[in-house]
N, C-alpha and C. Protein backbone atom coordinates (compact mmCIF):
# COMPACT_ATOMS: atom_id res chain seq x y z
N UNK A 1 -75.09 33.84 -65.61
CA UNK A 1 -75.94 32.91 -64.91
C UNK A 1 -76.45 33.60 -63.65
N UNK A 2 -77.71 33.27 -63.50
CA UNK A 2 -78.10 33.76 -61.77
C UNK A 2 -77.85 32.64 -60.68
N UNK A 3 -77.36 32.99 -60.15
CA UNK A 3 -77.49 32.05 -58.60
C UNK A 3 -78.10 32.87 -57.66
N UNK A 4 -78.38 31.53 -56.91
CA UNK A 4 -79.68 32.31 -55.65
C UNK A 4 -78.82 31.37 -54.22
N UNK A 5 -79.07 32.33 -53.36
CA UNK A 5 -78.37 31.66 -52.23
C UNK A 5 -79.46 32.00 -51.06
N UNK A 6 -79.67 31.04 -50.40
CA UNK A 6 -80.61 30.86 -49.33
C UNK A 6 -80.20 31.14 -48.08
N UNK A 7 -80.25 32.05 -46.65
CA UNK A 7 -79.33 32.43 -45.95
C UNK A 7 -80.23 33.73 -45.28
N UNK A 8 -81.39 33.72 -45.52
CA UNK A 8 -82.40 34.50 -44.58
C UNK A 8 -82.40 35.13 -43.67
N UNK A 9 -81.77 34.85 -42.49
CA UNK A 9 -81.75 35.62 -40.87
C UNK A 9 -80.44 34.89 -40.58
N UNK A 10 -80.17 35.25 -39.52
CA UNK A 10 -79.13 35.36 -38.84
C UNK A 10 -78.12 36.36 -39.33
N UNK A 11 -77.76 37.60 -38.64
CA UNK A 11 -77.12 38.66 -39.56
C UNK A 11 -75.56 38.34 -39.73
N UNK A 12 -75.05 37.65 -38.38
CA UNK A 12 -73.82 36.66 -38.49
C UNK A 12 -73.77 35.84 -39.69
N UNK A 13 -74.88 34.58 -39.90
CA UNK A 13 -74.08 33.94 -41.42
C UNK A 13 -74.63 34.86 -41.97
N UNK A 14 -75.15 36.28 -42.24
CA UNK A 14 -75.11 36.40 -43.89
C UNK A 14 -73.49 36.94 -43.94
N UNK A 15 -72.94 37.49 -42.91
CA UNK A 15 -72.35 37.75 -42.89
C UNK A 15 -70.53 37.29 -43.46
N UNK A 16 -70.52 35.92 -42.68
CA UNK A 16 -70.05 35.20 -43.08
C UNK A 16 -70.05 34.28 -44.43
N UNK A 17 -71.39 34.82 -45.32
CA UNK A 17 -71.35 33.89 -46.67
C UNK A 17 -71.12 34.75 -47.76
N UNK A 18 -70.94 36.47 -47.11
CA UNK A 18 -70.78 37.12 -48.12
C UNK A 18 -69.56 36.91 -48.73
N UNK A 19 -68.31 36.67 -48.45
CA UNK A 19 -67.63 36.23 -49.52
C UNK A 19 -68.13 35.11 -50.36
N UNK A 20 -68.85 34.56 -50.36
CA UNK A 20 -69.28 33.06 -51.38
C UNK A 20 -70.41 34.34 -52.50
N UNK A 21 -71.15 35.18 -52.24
CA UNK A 21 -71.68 35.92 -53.02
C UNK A 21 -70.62 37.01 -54.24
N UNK A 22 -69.94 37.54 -53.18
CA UNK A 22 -68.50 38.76 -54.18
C UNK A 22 -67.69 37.07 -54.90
N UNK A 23 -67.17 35.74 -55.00
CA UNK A 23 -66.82 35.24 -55.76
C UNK A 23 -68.00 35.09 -56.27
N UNK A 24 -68.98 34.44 -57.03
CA UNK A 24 -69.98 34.37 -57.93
C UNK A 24 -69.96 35.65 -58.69
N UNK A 25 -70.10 36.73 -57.92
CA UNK A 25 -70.70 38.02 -58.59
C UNK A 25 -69.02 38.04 -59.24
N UNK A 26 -68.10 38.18 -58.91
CA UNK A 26 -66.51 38.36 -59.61
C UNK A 26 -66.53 37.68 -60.73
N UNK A 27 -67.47 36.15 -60.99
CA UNK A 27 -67.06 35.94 -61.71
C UNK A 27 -68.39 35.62 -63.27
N UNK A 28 -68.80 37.22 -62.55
CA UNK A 28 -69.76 37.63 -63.83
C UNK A 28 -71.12 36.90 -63.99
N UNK A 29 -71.80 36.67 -62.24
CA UNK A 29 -72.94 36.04 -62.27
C UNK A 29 -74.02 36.97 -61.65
N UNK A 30 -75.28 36.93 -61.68
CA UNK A 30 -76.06 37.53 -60.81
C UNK A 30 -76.53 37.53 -59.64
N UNK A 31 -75.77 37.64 -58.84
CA UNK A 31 -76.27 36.70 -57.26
C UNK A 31 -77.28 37.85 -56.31
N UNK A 32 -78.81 36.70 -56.67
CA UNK A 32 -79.93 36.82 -55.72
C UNK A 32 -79.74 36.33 -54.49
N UNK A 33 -80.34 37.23 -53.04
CA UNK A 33 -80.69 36.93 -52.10
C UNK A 33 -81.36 36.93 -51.15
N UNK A 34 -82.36 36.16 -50.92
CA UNK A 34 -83.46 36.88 -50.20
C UNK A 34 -83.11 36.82 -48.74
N UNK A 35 -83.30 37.84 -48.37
CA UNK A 35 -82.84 38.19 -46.81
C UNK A 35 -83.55 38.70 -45.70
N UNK A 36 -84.14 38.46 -44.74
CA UNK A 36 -85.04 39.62 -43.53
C UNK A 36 -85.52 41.36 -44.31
N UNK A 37 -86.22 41.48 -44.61
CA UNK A 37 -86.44 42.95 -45.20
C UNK A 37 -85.80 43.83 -44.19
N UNK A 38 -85.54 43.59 -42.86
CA UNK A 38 -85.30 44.34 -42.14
C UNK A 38 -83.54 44.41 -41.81
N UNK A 39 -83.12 43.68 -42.97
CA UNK A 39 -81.34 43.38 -42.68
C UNK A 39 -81.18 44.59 -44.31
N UNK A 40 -82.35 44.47 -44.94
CA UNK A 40 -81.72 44.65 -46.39
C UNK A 40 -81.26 46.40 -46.28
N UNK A 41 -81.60 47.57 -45.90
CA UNK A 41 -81.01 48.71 -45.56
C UNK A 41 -79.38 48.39 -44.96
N UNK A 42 -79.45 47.51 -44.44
CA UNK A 42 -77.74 47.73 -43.72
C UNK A 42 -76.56 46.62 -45.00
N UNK A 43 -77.46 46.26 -45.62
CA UNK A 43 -76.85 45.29 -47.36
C UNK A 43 -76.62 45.88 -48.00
N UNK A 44 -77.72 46.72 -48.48
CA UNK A 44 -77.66 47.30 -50.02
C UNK A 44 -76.14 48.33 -49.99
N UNK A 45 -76.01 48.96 -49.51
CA UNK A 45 -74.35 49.77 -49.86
C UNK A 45 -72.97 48.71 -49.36
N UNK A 46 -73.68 48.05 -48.47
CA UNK A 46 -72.30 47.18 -48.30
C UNK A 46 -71.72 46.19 -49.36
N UNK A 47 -72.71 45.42 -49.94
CA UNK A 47 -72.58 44.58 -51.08
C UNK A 47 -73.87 45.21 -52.08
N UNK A 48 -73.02 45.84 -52.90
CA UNK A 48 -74.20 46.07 -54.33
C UNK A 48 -73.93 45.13 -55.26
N UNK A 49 -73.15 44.36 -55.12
CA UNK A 49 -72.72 42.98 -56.46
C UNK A 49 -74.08 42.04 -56.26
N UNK A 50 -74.88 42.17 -54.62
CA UNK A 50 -75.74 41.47 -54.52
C UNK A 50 -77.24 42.03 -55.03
N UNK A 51 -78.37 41.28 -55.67
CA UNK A 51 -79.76 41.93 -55.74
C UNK A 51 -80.62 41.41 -54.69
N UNK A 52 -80.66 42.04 -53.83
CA UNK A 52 -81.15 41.65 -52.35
C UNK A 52 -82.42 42.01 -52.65
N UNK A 53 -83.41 40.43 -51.96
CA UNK A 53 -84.78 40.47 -52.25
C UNK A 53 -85.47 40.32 -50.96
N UNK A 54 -86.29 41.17 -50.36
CA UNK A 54 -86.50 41.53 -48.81
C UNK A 54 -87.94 40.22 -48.27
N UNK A 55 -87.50 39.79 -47.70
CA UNK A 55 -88.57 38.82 -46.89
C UNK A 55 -89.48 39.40 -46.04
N UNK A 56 -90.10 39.44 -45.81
CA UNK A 56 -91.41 39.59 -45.09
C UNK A 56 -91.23 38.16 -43.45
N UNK A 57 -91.46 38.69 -42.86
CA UNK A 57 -92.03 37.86 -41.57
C UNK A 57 -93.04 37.37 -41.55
N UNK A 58 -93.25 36.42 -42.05
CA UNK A 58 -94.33 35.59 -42.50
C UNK A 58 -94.71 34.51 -43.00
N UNK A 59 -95.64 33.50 -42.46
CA UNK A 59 -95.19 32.09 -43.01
C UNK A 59 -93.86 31.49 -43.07
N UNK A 60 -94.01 30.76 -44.26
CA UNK A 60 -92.93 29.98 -43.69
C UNK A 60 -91.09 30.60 -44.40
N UNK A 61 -91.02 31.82 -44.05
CA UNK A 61 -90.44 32.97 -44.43
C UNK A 61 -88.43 32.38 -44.08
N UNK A 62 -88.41 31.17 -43.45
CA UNK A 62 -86.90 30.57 -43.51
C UNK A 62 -86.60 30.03 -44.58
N UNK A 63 -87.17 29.73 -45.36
CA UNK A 63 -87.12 29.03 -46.18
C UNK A 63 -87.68 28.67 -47.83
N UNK A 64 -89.06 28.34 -47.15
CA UNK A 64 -90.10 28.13 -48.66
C UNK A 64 -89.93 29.63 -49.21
N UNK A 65 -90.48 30.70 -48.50
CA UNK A 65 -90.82 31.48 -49.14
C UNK A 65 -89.05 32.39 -50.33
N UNK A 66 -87.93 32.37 -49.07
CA UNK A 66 -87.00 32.63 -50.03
C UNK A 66 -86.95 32.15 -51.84
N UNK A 67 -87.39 30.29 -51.62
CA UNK A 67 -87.37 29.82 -52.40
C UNK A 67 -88.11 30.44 -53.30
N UNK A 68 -89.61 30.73 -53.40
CA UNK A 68 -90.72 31.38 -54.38
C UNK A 68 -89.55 32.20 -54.51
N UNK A 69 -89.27 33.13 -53.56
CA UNK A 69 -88.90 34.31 -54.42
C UNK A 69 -87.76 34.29 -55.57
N UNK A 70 -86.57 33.71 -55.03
CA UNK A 70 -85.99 33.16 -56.33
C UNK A 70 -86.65 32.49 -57.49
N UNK A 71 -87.56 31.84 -57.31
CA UNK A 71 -87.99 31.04 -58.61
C UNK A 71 -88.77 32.49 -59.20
N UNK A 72 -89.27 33.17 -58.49
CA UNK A 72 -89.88 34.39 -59.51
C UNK A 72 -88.69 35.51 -59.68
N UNK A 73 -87.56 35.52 -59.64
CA UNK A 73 -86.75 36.10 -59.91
C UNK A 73 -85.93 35.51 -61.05
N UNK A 74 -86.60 34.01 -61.48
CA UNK A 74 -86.02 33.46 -62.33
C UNK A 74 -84.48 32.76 -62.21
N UNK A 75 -84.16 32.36 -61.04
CA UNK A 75 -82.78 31.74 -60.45
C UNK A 75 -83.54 30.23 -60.34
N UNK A 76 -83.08 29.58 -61.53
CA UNK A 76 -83.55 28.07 -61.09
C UNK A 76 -82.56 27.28 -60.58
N UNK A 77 -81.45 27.53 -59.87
CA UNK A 77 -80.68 26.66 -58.72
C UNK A 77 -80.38 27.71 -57.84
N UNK A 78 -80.58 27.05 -56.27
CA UNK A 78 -80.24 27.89 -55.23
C UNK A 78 -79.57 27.11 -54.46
N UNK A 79 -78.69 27.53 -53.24
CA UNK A 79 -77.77 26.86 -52.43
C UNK A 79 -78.14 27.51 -51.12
């Protein structure tokens, strides 16, 4: 299953939700996340269980736009 988790900026909670991503991914799911493009270099080796999808600064980039991006990543429930 994919799950998508919503959690954009603040480098503190992503920080703090990465354990809620390593259980999902442990238990054999795909966990999307769209995150600040500018956090995703200091992600990608720390958590590779995650497929980190880079946001743009732009519009309405807290939120809606995470959302598009999961739905075009094909994750139809996000948290």
């Amino acid at each position: 299953m994919k799950i998508g988790l919503i959690q954009s900026r603040g480098i503190g909670d992503i920080i703090i939700a990465l354990p809620i991503a390593k259980y999902y991914a442990d238990q054999g799911n795909e966990v999307y996340w769209p995150i600040y493009e500018g956090f995703v270099p200091s992600f990608t080796n720390t958590a590779p269980y995650v497929r980190w999808l880079p946001v743009p600064l732009k519009g309405d980039w807290l939120y809606d736009l995470p959302l598009l991006m999961l739905s075009a990543s094909d994750v139809s429930e996000s948290s």
